[in-house]
C-alpha atoms as a PDB file:
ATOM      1  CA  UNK A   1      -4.823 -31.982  17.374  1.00  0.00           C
ATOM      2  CA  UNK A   2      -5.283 -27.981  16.291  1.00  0.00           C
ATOM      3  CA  UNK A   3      -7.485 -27.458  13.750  1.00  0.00           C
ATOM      4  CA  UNK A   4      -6.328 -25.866  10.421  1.00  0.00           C
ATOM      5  CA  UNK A   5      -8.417 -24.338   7.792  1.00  0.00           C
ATOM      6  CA  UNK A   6      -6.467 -21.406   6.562  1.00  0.00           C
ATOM      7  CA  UNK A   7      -5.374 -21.941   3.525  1.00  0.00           C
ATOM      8  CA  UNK A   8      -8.259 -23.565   2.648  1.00  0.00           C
ATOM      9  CA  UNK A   9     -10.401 -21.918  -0.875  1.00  0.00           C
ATOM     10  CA  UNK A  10     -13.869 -21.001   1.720  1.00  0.00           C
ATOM     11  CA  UNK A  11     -11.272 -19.028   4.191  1.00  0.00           C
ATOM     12  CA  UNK A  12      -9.437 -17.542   1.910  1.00  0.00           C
ATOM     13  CA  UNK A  13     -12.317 -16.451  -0.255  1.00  0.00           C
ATOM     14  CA  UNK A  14     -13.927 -14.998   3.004  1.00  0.00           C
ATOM     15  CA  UNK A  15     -11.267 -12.955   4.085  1.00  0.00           C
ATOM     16  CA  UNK A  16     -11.760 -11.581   0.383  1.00  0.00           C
ATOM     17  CA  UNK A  17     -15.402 -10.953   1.013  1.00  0.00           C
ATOM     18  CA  UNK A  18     -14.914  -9.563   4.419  1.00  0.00           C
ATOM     19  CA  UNK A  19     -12.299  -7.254   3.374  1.00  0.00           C
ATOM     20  CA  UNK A  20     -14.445  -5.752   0.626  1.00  0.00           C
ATOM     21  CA  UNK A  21     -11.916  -6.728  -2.125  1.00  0.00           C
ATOM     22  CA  UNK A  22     -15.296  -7.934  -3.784  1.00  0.00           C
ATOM     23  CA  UNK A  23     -16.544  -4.667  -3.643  1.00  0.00           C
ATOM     24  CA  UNK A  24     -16.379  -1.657  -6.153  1.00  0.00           C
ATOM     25  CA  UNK A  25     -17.100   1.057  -3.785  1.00  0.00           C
ATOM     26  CA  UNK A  26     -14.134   1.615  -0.913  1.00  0.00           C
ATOM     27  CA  UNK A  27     -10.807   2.519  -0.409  1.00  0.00           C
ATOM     28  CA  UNK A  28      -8.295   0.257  -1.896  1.00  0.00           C
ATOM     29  CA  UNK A  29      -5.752   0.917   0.211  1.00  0.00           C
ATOM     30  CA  UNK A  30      -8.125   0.398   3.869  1.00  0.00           C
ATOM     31  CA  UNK A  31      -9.062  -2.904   1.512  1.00  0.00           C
ATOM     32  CA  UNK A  32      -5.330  -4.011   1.187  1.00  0.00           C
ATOM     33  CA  UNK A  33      -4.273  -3.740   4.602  1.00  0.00           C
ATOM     34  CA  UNK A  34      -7.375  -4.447   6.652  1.00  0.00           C
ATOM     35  CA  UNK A  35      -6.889  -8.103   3.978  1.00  0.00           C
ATOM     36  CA  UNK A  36      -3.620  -8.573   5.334  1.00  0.00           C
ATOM     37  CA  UNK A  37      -4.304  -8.324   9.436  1.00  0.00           C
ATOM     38  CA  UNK A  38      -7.423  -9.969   8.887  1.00  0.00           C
ATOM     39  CA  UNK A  39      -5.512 -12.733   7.218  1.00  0.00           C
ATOM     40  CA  UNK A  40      -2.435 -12.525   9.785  1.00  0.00           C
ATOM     41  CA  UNK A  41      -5.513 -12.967  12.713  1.00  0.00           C
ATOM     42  CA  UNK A  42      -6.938 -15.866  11.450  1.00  0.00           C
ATOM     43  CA  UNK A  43      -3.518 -17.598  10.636  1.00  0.00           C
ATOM     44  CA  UNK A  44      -2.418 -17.004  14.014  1.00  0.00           C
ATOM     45  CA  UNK A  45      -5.493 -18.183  15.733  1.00  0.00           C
ATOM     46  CA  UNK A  46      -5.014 -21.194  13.409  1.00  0.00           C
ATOM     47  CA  UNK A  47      -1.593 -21.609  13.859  1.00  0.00           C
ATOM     48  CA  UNK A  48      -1.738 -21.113  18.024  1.00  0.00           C
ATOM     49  CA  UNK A  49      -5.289 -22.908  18.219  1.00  0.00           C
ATOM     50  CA  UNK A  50      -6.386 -19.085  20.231  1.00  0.00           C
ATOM     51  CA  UNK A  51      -9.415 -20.521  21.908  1.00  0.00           C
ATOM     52  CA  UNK A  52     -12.693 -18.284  21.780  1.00  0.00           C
ATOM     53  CA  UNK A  53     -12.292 -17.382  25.488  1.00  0.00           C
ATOM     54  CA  UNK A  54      -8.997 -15.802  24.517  1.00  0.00           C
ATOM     55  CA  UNK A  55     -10.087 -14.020  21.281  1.00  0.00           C
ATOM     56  CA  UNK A  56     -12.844 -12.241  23.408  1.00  0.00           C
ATOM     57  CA  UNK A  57     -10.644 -11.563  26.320  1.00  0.00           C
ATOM     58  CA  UNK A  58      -8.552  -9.692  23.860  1.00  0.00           C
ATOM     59  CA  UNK A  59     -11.813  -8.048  22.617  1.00  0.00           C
ATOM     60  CA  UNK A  60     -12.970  -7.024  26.114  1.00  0.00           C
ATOM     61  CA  UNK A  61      -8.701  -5.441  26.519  1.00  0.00           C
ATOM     62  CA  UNK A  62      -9.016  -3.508  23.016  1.00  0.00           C
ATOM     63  CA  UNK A  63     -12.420  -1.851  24.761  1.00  0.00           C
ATOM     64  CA  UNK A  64     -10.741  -1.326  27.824  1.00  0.00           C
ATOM     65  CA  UNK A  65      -7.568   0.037  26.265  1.00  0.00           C
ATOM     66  CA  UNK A  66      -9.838   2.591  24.203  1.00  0.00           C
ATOM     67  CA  UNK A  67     -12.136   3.511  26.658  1.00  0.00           C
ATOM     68  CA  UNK A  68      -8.588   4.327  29.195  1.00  0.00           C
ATOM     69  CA  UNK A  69      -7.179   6.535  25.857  1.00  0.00           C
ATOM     70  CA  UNK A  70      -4.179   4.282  26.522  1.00  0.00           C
ATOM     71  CA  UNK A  71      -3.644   3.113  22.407  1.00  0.00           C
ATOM     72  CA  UNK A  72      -0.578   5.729  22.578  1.00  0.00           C
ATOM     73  CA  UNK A  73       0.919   4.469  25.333  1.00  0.00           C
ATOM     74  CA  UNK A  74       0.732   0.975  24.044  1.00  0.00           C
ATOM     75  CA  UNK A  75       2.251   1.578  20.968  1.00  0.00           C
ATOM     76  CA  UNK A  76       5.829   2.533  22.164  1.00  0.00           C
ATOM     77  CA  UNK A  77       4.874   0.276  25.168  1.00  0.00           C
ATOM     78  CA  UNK A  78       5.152  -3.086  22.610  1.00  0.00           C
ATOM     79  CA  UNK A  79       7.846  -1.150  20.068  1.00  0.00           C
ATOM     80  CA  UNK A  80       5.470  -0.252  17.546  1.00  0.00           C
ATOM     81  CA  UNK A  81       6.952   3.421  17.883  1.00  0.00           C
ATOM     82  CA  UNK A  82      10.737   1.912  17.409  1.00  0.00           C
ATOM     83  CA  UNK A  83       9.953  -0.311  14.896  1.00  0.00           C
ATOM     84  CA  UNK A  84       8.617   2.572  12.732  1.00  0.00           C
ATOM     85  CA  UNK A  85      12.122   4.541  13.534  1.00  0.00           C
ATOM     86  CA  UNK A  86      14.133   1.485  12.338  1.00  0.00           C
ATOM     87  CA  UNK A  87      12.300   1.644   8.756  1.00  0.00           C
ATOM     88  CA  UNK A  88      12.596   5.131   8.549  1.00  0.00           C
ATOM     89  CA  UNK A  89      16.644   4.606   9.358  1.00  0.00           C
ATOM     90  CA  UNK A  90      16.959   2.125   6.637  1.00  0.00           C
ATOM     91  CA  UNK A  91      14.756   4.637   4.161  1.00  0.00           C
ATOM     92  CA  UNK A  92      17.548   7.216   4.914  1.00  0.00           C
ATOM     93  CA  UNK A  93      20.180   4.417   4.485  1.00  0.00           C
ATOM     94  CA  UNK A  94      19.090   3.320   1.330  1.00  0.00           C
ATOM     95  CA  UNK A  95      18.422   7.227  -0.233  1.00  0.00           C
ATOM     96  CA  UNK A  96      21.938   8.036   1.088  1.00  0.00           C
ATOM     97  CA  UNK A  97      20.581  10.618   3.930  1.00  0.00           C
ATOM     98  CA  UNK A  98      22.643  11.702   6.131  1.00  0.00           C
ATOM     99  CA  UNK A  99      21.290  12.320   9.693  1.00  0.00           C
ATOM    100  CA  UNK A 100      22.971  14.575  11.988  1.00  0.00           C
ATOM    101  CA  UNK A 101      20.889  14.463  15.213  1.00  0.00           C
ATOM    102  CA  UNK A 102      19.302  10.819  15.420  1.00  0.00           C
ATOM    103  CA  UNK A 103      15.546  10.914  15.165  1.00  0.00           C
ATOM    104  CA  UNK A 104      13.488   8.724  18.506  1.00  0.00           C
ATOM    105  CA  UNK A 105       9.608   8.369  19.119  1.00  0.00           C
ATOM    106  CA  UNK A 106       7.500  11.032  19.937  1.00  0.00           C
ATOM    107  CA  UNK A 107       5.473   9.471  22.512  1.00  0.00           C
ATOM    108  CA  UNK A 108       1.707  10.576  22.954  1.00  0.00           C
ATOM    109  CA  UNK A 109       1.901  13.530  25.081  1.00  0.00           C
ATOM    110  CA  UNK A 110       2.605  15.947  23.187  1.00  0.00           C
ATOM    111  CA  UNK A 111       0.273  19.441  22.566  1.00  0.00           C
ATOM    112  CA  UNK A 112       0.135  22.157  19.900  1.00  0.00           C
ATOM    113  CA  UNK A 113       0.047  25.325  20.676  1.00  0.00           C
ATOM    114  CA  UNK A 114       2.691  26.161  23.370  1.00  0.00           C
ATOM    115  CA  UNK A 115       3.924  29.700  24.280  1.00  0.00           C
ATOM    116  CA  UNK A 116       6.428  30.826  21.787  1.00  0.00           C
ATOM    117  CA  UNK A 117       9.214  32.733  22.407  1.00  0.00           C
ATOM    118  CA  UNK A 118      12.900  34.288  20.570  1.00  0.00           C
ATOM    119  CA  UNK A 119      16.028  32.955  22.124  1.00  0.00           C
ATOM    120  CA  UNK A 120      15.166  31.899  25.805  1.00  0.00           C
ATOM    121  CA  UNK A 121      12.257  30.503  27.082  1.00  0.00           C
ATOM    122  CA  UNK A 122      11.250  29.691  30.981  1.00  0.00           C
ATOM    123  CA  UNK A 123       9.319  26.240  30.666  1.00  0.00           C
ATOM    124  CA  UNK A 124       8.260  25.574  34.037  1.00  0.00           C
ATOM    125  CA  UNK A 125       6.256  27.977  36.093  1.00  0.00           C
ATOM    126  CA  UNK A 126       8.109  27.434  39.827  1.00  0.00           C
ATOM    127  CA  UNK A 127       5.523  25.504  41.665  1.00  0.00           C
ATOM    128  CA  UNK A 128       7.475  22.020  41.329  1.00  0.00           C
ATOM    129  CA  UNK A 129       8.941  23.045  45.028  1.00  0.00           C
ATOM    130  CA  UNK A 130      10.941  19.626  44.547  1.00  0.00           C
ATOM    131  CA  UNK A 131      12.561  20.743  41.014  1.00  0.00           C
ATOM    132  CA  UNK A 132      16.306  21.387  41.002  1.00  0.00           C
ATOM    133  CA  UNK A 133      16.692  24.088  38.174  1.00  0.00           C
ATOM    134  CA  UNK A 134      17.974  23.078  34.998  1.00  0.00           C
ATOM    135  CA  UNK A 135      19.393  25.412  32.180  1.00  0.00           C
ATOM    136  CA  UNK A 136      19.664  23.271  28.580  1.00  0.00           C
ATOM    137  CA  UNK A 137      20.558  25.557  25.367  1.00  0.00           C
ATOM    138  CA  UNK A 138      22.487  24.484  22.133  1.00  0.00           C
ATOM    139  CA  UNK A 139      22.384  25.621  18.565  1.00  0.00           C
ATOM    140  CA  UNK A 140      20.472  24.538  16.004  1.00  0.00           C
ATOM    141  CA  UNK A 141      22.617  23.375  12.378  1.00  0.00           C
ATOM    142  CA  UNK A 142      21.524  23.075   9.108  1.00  0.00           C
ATOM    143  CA  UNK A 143      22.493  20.119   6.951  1.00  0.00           C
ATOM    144  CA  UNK A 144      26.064  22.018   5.962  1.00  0.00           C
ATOM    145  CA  UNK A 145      26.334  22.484   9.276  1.00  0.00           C
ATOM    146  CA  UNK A 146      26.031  26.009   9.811  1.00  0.00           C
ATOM    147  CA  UNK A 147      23.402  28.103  12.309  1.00  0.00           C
ATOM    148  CA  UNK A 148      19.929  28.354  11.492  1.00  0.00           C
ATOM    149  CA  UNK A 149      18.188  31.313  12.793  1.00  0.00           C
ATOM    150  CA  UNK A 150      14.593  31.458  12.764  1.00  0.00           C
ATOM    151  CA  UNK A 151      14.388  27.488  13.436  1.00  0.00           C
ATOM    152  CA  UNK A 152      11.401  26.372  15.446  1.00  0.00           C
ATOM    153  CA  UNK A 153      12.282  23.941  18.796  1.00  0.00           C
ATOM    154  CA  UNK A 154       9.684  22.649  20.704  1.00  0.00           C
ATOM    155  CA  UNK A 155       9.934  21.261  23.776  1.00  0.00           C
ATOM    156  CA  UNK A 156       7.778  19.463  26.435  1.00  0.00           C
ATOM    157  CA  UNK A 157       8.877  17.521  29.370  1.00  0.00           C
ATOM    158  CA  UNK A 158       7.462  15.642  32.955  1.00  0.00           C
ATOM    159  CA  UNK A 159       7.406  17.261  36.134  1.00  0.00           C
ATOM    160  CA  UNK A 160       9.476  16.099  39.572  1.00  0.00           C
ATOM    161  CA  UNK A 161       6.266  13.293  39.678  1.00  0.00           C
ATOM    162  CA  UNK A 162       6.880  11.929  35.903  1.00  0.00           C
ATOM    163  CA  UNK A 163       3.155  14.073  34.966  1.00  0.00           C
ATOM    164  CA  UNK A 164       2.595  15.710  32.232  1.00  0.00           C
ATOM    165  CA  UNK A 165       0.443  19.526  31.803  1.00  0.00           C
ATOM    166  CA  UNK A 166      -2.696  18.635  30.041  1.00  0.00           C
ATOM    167  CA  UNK A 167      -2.349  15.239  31.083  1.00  0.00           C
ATOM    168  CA  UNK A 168      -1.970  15.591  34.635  1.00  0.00           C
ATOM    169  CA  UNK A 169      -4.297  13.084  36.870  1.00  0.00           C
ATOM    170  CA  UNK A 170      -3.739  15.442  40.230  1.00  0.00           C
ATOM    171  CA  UNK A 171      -4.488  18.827  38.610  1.00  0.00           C
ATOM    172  CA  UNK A 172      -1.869  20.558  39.709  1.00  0.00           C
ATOM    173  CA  UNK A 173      -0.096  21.795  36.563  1.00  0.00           C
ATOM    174  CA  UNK A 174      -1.578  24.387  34.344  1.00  0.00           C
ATOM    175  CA  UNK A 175      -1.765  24.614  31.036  1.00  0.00           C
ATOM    176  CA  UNK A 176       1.382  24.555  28.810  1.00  0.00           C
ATOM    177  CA  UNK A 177       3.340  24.579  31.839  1.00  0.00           C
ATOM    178  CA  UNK A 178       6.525  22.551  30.868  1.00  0.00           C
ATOM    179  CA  UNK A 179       5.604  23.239  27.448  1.00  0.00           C
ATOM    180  CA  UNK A 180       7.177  25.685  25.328  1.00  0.00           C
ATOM    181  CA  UNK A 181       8.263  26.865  21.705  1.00  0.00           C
ATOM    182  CA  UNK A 182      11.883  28.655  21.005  1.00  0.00           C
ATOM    183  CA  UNK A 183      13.004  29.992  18.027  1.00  0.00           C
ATOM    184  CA  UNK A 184      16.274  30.481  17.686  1.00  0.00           C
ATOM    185  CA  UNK A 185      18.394  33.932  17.768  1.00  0.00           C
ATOM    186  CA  UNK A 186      20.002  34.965  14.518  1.00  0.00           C
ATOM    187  CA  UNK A 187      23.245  32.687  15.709  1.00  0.00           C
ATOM    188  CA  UNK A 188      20.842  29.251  15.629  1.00  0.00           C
ATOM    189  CA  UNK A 189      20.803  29.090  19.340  1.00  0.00           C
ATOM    190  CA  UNK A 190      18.193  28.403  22.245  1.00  0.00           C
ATOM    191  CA  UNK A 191      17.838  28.309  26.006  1.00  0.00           C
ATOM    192  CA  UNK A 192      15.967  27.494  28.265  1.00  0.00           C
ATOM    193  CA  UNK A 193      15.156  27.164  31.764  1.00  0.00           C
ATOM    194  CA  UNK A 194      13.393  24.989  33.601  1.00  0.00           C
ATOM    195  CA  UNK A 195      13.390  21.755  35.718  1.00  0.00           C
ATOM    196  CA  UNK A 196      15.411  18.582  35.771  1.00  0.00           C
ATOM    197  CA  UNK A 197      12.662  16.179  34.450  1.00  0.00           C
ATOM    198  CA  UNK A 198      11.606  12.304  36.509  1.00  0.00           C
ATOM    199  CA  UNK A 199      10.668   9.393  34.357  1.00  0.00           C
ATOM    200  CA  UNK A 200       7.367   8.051  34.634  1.00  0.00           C
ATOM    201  CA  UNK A 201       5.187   4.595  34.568  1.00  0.00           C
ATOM    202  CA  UNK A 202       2.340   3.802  33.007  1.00  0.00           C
ATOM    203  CA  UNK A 203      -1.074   3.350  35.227  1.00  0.00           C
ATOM    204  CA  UNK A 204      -0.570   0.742  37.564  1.00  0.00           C
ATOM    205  CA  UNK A 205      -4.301  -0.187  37.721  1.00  0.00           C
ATOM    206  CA  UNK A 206      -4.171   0.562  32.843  1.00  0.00           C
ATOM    207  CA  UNK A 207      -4.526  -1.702  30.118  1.00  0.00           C
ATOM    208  CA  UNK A 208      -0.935  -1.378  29.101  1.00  0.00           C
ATOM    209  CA  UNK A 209       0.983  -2.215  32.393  1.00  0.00           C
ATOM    210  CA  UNK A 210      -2.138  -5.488  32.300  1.00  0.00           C
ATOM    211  CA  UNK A 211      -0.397  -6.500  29.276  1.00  0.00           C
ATOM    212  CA  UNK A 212       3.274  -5.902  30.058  1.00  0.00           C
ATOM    213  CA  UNK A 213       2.333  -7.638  33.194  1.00  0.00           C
ATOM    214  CA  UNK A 214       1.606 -10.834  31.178  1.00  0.00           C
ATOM    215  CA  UNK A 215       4.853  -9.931  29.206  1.00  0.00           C
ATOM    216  CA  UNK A 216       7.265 -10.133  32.757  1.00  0.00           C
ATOM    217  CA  UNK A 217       8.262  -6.545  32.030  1.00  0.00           C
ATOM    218  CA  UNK A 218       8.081  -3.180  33.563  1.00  0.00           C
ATOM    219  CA  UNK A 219       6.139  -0.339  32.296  1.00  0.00           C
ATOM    220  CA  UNK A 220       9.108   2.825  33.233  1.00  0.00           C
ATOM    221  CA  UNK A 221      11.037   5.426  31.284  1.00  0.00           C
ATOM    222  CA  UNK A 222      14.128   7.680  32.128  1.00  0.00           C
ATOM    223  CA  UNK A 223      13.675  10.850  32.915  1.00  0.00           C
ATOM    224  CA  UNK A 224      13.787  12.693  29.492  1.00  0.00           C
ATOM    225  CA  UNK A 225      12.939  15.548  27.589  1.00  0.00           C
ATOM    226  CA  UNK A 226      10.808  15.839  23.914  1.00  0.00           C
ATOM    227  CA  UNK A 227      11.794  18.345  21.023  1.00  0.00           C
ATOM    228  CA  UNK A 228      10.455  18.826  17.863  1.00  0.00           C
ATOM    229  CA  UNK A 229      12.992  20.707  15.732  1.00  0.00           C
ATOM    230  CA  UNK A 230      12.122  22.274  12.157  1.00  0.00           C
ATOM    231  CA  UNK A 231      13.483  24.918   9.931  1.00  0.00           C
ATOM    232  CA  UNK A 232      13.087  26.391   6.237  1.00  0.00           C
ATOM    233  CA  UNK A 233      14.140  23.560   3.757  1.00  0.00           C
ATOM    234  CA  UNK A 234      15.043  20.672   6.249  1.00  0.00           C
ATOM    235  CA  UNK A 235      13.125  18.027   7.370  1.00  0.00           C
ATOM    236  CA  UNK A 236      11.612  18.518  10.665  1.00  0.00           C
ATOM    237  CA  UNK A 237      13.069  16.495  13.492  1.00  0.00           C
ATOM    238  CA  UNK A 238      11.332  14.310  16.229  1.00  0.00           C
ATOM    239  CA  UNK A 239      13.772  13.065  18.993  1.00  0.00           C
ATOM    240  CA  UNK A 240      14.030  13.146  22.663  1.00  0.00           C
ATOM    241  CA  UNK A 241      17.331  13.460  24.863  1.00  0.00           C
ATOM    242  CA  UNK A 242      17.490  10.990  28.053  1.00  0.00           C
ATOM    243  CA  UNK A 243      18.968  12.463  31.670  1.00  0.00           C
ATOM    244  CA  UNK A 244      22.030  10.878  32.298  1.00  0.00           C
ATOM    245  CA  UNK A 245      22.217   8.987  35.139  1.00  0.00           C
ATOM    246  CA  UNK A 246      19.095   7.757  34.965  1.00  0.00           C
ATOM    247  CA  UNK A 247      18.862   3.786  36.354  1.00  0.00           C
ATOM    248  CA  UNK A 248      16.353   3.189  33.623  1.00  0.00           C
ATOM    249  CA  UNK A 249      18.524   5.262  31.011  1.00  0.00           C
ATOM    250  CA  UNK A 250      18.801   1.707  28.701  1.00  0.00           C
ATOM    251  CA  UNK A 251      15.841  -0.118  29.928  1.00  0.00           C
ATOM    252  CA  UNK A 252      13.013   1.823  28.739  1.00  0.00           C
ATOM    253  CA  UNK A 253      10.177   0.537  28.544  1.00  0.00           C
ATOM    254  CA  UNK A 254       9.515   2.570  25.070  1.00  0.00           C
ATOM    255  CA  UNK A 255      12.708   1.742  23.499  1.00  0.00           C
ATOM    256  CA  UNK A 256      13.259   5.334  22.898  1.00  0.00           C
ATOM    257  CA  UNK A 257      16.932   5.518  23.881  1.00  0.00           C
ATOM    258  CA  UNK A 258      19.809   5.653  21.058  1.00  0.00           C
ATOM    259  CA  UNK A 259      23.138   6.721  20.693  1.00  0.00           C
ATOM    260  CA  UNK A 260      23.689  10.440  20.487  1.00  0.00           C
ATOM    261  CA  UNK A 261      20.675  11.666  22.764  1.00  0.00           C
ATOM    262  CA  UNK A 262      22.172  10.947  26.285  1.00  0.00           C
ATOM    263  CA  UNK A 263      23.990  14.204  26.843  1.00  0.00           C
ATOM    264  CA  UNK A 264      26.102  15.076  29.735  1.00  0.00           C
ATOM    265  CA  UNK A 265      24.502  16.838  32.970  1.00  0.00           C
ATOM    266  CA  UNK A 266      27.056  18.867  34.924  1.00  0.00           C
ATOM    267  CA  UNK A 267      25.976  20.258  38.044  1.00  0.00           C
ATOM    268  CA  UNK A 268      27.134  23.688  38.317  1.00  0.00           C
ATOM    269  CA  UNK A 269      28.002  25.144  41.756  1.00  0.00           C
ATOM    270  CA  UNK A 270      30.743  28.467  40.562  1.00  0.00           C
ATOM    271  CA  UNK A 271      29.197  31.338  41.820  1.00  0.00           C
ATOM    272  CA  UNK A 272      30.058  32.469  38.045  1.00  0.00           C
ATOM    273  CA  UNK A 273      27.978  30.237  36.404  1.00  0.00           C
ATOM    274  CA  UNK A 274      25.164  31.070  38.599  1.00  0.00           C
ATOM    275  CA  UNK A 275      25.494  34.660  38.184  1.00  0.00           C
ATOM    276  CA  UNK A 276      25.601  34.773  33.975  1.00  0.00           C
ATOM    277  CA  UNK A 277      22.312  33.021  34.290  1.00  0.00           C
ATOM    278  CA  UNK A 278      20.414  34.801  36.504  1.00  0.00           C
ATOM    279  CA  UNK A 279      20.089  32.498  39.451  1.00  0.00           C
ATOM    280  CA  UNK A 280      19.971  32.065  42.981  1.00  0.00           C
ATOM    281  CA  UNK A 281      21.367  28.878  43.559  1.00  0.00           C
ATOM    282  CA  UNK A 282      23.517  25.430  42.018  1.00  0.00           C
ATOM    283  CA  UNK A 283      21.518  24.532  38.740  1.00  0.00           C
ATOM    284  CA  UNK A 284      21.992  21.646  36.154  1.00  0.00           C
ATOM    285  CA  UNK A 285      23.007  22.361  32.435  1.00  0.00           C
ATOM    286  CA  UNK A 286      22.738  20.583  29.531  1.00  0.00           C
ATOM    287  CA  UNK A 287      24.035  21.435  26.262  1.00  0.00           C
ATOM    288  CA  UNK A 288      23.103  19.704  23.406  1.00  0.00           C
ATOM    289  CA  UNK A 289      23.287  20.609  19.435  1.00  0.00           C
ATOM    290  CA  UNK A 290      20.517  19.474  16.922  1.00  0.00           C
ATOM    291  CA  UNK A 291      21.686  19.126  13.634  1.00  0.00           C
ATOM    292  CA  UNK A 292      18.992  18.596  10.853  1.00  0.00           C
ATOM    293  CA  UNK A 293      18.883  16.738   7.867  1.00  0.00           C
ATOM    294  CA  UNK A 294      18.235  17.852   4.103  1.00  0.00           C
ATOM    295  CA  UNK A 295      14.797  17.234   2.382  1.00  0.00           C
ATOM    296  CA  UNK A 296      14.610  14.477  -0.279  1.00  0.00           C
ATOM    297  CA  UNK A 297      13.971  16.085  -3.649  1.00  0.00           C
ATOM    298  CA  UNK A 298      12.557  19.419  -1.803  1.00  0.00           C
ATOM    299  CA  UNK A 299      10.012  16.751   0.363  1.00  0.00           C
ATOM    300  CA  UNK A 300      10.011  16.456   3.818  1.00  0.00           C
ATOM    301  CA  UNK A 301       9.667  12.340   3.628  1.00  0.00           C
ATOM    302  CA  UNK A 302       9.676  11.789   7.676  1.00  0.00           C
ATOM    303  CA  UNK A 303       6.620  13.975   8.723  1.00  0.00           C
ATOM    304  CA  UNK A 304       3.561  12.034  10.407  1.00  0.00           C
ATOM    305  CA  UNK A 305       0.204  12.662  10.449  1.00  0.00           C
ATOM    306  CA  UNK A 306      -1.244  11.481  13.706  1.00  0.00           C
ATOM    307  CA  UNK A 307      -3.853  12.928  16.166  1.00  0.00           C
ATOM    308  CA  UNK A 308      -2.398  15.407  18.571  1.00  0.00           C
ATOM    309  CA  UNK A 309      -3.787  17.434  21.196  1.00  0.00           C
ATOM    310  CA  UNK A 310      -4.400  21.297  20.731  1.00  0.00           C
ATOM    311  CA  UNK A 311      -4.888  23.714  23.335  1.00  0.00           C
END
């Protein structure tokens, strides 16, 4: 029979100790929650009787999974990410804020700093040889629902091999490339050019396909494509539209994919169409609208403050 001691005065006077809730010096808050997972640990290795073999096997994975940089991959991996976007949907519920364009996880690729550019932007820099061209452009709408020159869309996206500039294991991309910032023309609207993105997986031989391993699930998204929006007295927005089509469009393995961000992609072959932008050759387009949301009482309630990269 499983030992319990939980709720028993010594435990639950040491978790108080080791929390520093005894302590004067400190920050009350790193106190408060630090007390509550070290109290939801030891009640689940209580309540599961989690040997001492398996607590350290999970110490030797949180090592691993550090020293691999793979804590961001993890996150969405085990819905962490989601999770966080279903609170802040029932935040906006409960204020009464309406969202135009639905809001979906960042992910933990992104970097600061991109090119900027006015109107039209070329992401990619043409050495994908395997990249069919894609041409994506919308507008951007305020709350009211009219165009918002001057807003700020960034956008970063995989290459035909599901890698990431900056983050690249073979090297071959340069910096920024598939990485750009667009603000719009004095009609809200952006373009851009580029290539039609492939999903990815996470390390084979990582930490976080280990785990999902043990889970029975994969470790694959759809192809997709990231975009932070923002613009003068709206909230800024964080989504990420999926490539239709996709066989993994609604099993990803990030839980990233909602209603509203799987627009169409129309293959266009009309000599016309090819012409008016500039090309060679058949190209995919995708048009897709953002449409932000109002502050709440002049405060910008959805940013987050998490470590990014900077180049």
């Amino acid at each position: 029979m499983a030992i319990q001691i939980f709720n028993t005065p010594e435990v639950q006077d040491f978790l108080r100790l080791a929390s520093g809730l005894n302590q004067s010096g400190g920050n009350p808050r790193a106190k408060q929650i630090v007390h509550r997972l070290l109290s939801d640990l030891f009640k689940a290795i209580d309540d599961l009787d989690i040997t001492s073999d398996e607590y350290w096997a999970g110490v030797a994975y949180l090592n691993t999974l550090g020293a691999r940089g793979e804590a961001g991959l993890l996150s969405p991996g085990l819905g962490l990410d989601h999770f966080l976007d279903m609170r802040m949907d029932a935040k906006d519920k409960e204020l009464g804020v309406e969202n135009g364009t639905p809001r979906t996880i960042e992910g933990p690729l992104y970097v600061a700093g991109a090119p900027e550019a006015k109107g039209f932007a070329r992401l990619d820099d043409g050495s994908d040889k395997a990249g069919h061209t894609l041409i994506m452009h919308g507008t951007v709408y305020s709350a009211d629902g009219k165009p918002m020159p001057n807003a700020k869309v960034e956008v970063w996206h995989a290459n035909t091999k599901g890698f990431y500039s900056h983050y690249d294991p073979t090297g071959e991309q340069k910096a920024f490339n598939m990485r750009r910032t667009i603000i719009t023309d004095d009609q809200g609207r952006y373009k851009f050019q580029s290539i039609v993105p492939q999903g990815y997986g996470c390390p084979p031989d990582g930490p976080t396909q280990a785990l999902l391993n043990q889970l029975g699930r994969h470790g694959n998204r759809p192809a997709h494509i990231h975009f932070f929006v923002t613009a003068e007295g709206h909230r800024k927005l964080t989504t990420q539209i999926n490539i239709d089509s996709d066989p993994l469009l609604n099993d990803d393995f990030a839980y990233a994919t909602r209603d509203g961000l799987v627009p169409a992609l129309v293959e266009r072959t009309d000599a016309a169409s090819i012409q008016a932008n500039g090309l060679n050759g058949p190209f995919a387009e995708i048009v897709f609208d953002f449409r932000l949301s109002s502050l709440v009482n002049g405060v910008d309630n959805q940013l987050v403050d998490r470590p990014r990269l900077a180049a």
